[in-house]
N, C-alpha and C. Protein backbone atom coordinates (compact mmCIF):
# COMPACT_ATOMS: atom_id res chain seq x y z
N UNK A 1 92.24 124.77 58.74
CA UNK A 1 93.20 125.55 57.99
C UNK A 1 94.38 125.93 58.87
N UNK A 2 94.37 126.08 60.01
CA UNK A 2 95.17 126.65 60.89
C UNK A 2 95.28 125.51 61.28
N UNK A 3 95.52 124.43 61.13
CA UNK A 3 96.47 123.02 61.72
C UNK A 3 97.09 122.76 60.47
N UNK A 4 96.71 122.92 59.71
CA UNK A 4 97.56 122.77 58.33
C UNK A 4 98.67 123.73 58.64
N UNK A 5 98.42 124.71 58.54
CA UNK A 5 99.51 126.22 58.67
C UNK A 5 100.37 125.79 59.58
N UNK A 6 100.26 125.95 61.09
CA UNK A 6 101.07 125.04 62.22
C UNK A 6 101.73 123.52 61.45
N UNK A 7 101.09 122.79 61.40
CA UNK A 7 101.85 121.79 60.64
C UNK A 7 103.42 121.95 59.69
N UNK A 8 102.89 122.82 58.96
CA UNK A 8 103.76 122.87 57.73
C UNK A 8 104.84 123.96 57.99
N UNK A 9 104.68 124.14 59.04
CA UNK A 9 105.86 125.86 59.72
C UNK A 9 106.56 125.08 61.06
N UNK A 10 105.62 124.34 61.39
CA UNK A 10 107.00 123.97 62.51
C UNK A 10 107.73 122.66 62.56
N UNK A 11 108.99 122.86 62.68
CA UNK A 11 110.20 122.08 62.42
C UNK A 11 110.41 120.85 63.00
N UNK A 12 110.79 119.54 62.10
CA UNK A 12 110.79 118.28 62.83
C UNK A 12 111.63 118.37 64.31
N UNK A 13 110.91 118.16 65.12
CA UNK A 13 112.39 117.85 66.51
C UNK A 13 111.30 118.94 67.80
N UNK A 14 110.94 119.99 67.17
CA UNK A 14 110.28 121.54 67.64
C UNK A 14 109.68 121.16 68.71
N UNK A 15 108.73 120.21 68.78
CA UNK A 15 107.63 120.00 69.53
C UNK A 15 108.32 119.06 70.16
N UNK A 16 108.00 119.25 71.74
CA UNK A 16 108.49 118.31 72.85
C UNK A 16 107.06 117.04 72.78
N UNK A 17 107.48 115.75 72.95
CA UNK A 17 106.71 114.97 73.24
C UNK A 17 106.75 114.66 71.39
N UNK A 18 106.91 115.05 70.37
CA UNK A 18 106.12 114.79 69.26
C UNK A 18 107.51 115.49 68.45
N UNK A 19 108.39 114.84 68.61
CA UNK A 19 109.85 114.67 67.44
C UNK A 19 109.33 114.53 65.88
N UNK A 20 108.95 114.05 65.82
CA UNK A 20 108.13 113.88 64.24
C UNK A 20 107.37 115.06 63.44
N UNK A 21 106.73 115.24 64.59
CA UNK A 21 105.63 116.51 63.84
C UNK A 21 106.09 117.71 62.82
N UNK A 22 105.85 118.09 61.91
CA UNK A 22 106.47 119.09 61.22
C UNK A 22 106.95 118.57 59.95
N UNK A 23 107.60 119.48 59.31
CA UNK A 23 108.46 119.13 58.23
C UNK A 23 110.13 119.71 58.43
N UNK A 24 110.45 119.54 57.56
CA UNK A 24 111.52 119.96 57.01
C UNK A 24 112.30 121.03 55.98
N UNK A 25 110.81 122.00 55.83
CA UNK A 25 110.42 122.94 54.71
C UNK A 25 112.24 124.15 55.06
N UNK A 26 112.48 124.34 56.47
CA UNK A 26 113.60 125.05 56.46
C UNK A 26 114.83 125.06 56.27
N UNK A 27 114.74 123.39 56.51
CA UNK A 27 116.21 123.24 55.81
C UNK A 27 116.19 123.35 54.31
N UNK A 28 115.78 123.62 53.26
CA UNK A 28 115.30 123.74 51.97
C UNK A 28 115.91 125.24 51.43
N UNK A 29 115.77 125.97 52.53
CA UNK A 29 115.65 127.96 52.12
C UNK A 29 117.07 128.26 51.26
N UNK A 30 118.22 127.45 51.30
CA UNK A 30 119.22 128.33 50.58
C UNK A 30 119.74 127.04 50.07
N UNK A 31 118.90 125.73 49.52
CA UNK A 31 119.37 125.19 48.55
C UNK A 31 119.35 125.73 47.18
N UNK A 32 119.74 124.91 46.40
CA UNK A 32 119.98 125.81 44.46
C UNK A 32 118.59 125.20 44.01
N UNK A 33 117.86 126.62 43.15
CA UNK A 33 116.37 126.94 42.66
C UNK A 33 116.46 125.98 41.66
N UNK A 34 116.14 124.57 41.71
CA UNK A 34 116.30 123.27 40.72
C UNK A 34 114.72 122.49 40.88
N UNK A 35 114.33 121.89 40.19
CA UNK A 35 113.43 120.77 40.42
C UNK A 35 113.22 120.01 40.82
N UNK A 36 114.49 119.41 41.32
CA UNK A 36 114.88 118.91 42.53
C UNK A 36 114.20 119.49 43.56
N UNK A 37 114.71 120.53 44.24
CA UNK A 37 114.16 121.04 45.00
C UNK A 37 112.43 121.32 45.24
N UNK A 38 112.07 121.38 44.01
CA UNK A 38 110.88 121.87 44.29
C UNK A 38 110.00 120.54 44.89
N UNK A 39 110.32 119.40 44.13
CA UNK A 39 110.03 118.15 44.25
C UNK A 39 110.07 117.57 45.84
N UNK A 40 111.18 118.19 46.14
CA UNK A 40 111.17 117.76 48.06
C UNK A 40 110.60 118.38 48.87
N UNK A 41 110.29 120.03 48.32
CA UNK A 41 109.15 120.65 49.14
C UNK A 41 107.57 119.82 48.86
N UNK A 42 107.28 119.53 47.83
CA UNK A 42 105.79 118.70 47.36
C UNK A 42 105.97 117.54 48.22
N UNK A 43 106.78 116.51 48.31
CA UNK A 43 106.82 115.67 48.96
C UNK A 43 107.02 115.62 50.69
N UNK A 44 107.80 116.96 51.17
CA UNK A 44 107.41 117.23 52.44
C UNK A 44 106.15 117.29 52.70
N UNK A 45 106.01 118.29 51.95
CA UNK A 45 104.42 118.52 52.39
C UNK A 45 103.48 117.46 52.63
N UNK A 46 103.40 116.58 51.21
CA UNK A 46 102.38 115.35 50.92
C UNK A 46 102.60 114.54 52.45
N UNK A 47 103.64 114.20 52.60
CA UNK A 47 104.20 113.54 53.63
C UNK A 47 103.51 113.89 54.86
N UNK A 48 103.85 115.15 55.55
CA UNK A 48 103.23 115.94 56.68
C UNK A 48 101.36 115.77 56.91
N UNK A 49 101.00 115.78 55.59
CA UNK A 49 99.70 116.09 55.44
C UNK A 49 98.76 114.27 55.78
N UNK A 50 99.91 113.61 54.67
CA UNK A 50 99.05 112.24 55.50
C UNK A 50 99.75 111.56 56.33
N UNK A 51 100.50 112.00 56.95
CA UNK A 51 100.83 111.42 58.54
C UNK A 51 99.77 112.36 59.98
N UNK A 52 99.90 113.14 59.60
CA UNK A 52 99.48 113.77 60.57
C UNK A 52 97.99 114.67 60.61
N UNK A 53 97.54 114.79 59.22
CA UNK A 53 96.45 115.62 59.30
C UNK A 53 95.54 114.51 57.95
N UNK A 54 94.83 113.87 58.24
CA UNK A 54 94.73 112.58 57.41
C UNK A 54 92.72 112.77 56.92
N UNK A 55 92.12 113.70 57.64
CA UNK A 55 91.06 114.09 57.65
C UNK A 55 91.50 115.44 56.00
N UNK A 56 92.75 115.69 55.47
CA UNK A 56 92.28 116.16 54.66
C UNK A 56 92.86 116.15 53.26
N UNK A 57 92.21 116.35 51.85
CA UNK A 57 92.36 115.62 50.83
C UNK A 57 93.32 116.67 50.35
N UNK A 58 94.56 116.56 49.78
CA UNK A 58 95.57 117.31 49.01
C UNK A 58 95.11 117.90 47.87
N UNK A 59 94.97 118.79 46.93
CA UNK A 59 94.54 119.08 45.47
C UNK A 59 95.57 119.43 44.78
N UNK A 60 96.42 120.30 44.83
CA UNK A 60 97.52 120.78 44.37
C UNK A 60 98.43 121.84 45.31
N UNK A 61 99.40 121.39 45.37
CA UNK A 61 100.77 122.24 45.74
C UNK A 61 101.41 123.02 44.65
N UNK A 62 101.93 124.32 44.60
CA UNK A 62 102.29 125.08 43.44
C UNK A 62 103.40 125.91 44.73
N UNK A 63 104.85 125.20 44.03
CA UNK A 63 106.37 126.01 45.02
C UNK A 63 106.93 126.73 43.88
N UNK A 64 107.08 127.98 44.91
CA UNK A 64 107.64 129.05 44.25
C UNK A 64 108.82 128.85 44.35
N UNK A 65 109.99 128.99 44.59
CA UNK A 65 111.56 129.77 45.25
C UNK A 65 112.04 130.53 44.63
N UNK A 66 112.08 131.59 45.74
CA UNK A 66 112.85 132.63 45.42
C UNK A 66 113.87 132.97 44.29
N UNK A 67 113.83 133.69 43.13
CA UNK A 67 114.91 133.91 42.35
C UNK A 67 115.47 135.39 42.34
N UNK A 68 117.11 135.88 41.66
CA UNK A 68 117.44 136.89 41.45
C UNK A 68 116.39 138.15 40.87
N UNK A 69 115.53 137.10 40.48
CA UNK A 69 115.10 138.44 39.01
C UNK A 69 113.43 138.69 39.50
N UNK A 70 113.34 137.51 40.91
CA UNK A 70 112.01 137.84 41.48
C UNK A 70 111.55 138.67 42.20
N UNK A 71 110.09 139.10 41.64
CA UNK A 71 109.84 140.70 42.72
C UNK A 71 108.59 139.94 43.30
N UNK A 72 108.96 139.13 44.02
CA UNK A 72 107.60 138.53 44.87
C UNK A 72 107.64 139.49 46.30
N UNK A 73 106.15 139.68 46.41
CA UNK A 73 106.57 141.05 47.24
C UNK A 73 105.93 140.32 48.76
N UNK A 74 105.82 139.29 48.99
CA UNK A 74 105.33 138.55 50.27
C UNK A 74 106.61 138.39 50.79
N UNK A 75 107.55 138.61 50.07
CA UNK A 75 109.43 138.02 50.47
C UNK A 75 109.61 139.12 51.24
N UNK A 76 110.40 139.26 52.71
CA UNK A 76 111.15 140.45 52.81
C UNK A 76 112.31 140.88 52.08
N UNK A 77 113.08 139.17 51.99
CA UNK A 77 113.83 138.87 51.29
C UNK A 77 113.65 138.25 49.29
N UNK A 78 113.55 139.11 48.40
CA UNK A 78 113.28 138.01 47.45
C UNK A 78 114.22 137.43 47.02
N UNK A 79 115.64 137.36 47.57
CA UNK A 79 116.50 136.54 46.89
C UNK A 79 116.25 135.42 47.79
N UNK A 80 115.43 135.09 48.75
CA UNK A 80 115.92 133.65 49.56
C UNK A 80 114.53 133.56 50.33
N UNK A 81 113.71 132.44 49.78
CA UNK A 81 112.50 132.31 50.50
C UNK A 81 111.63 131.22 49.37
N UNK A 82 110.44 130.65 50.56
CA UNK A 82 110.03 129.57 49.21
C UNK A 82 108.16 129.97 49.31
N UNK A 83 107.54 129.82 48.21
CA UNK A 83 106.21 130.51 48.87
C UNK A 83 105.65 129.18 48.37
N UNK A 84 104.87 128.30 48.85
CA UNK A 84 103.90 127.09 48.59
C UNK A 84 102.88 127.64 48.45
N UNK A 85 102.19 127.54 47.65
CA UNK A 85 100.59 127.47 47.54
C UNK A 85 99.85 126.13 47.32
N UNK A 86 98.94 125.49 48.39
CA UNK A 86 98.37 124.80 49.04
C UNK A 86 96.67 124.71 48.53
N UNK A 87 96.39 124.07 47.66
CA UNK A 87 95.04 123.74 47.31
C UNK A 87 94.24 122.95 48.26
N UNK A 88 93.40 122.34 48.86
CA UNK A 88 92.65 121.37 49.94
C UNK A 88 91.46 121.57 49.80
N UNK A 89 91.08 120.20 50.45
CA UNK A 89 89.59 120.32 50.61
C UNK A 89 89.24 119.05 51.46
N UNK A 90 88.21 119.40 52.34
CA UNK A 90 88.20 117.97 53.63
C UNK A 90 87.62 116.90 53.05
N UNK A 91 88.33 115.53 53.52
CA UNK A 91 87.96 114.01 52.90
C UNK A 91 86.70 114.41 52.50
N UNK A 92 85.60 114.29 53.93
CA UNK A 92 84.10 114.51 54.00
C UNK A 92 83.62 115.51 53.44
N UNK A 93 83.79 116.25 52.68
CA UNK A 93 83.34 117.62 52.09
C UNK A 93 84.71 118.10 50.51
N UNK A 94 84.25 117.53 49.74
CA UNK A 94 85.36 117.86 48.46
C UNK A 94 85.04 118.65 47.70
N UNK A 95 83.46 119.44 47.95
CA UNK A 95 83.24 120.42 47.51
C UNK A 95 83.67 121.72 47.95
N UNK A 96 83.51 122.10 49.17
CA UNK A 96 84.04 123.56 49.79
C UNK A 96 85.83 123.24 49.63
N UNK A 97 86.39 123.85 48.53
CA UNK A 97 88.19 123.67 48.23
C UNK A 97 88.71 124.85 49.02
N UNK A 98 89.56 125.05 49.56
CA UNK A 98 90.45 126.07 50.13
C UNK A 98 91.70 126.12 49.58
N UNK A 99 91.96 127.27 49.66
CA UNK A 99 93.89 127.69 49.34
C UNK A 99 94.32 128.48 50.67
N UNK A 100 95.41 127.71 50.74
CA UNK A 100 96.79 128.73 51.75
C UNK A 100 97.68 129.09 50.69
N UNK A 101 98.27 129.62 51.38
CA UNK A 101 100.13 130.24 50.94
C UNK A 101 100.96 130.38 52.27
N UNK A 102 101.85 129.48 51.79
CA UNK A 102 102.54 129.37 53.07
C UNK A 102 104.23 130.08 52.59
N UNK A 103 104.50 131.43 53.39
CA UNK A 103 105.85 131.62 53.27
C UNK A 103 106.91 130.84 54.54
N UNK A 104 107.76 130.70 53.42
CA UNK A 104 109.10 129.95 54.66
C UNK A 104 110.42 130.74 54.15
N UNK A 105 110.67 131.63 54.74
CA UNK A 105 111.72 132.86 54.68
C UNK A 105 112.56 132.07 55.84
N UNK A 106 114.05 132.84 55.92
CA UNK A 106 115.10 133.18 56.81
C UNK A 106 114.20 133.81 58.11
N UNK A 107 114.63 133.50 59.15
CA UNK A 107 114.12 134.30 60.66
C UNK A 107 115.03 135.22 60.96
């Protein structure tokens, strides 16, 4: 669970030796709240998950982003932030399922 989390928070380029690793989830934070968008966070993710963490099976991704009229209270910010929620469960084991939530706010 915590290589997933690391995975999906730190930024392509971040890691010395390993340019690749990460996503791209931050450049995303103050594009326009479209389907578009939501679509390139799912596909970061999917992406990240079987390049690099391949031992585990995807179930569902559910992206929030931030809106005017949202009182998501995990936001410091709720006008600008994206909250993923992360379904999984390991290749070898598809019974025990897990959920994250991953916030990606402004620093």
């Amino acid at each position: 669970m915590t290589n997933l989390e690391n995975l999906l928070l730190t930024r392509k380029g971040e890691r010395i030796m390993h340019p690749k690793f990460g996503t791209r989830l931050q450049e995303a934070l103050f594009e326009p709240n479209t389907e578009k968008l939501r679509s390139y966070i799912n596909t970061e993710i999917e992406k990240a998950i079987t390049q690099w963490l391949p031992y585990i099976l995807l179930q569902d991704v559910e992206v929030n982003v931030a809106e005017k009229s949202g009182n998501n209270s995990s936001m410091i910010d709720p006008f600008h932030g994206i909250v993923a929620k992360i379904t999984f469960s390991l290749k070898n084991n598809r019974i025990d399922t897990r959920q994250i939530v991953i916030d990606i706010k402004a620093d």
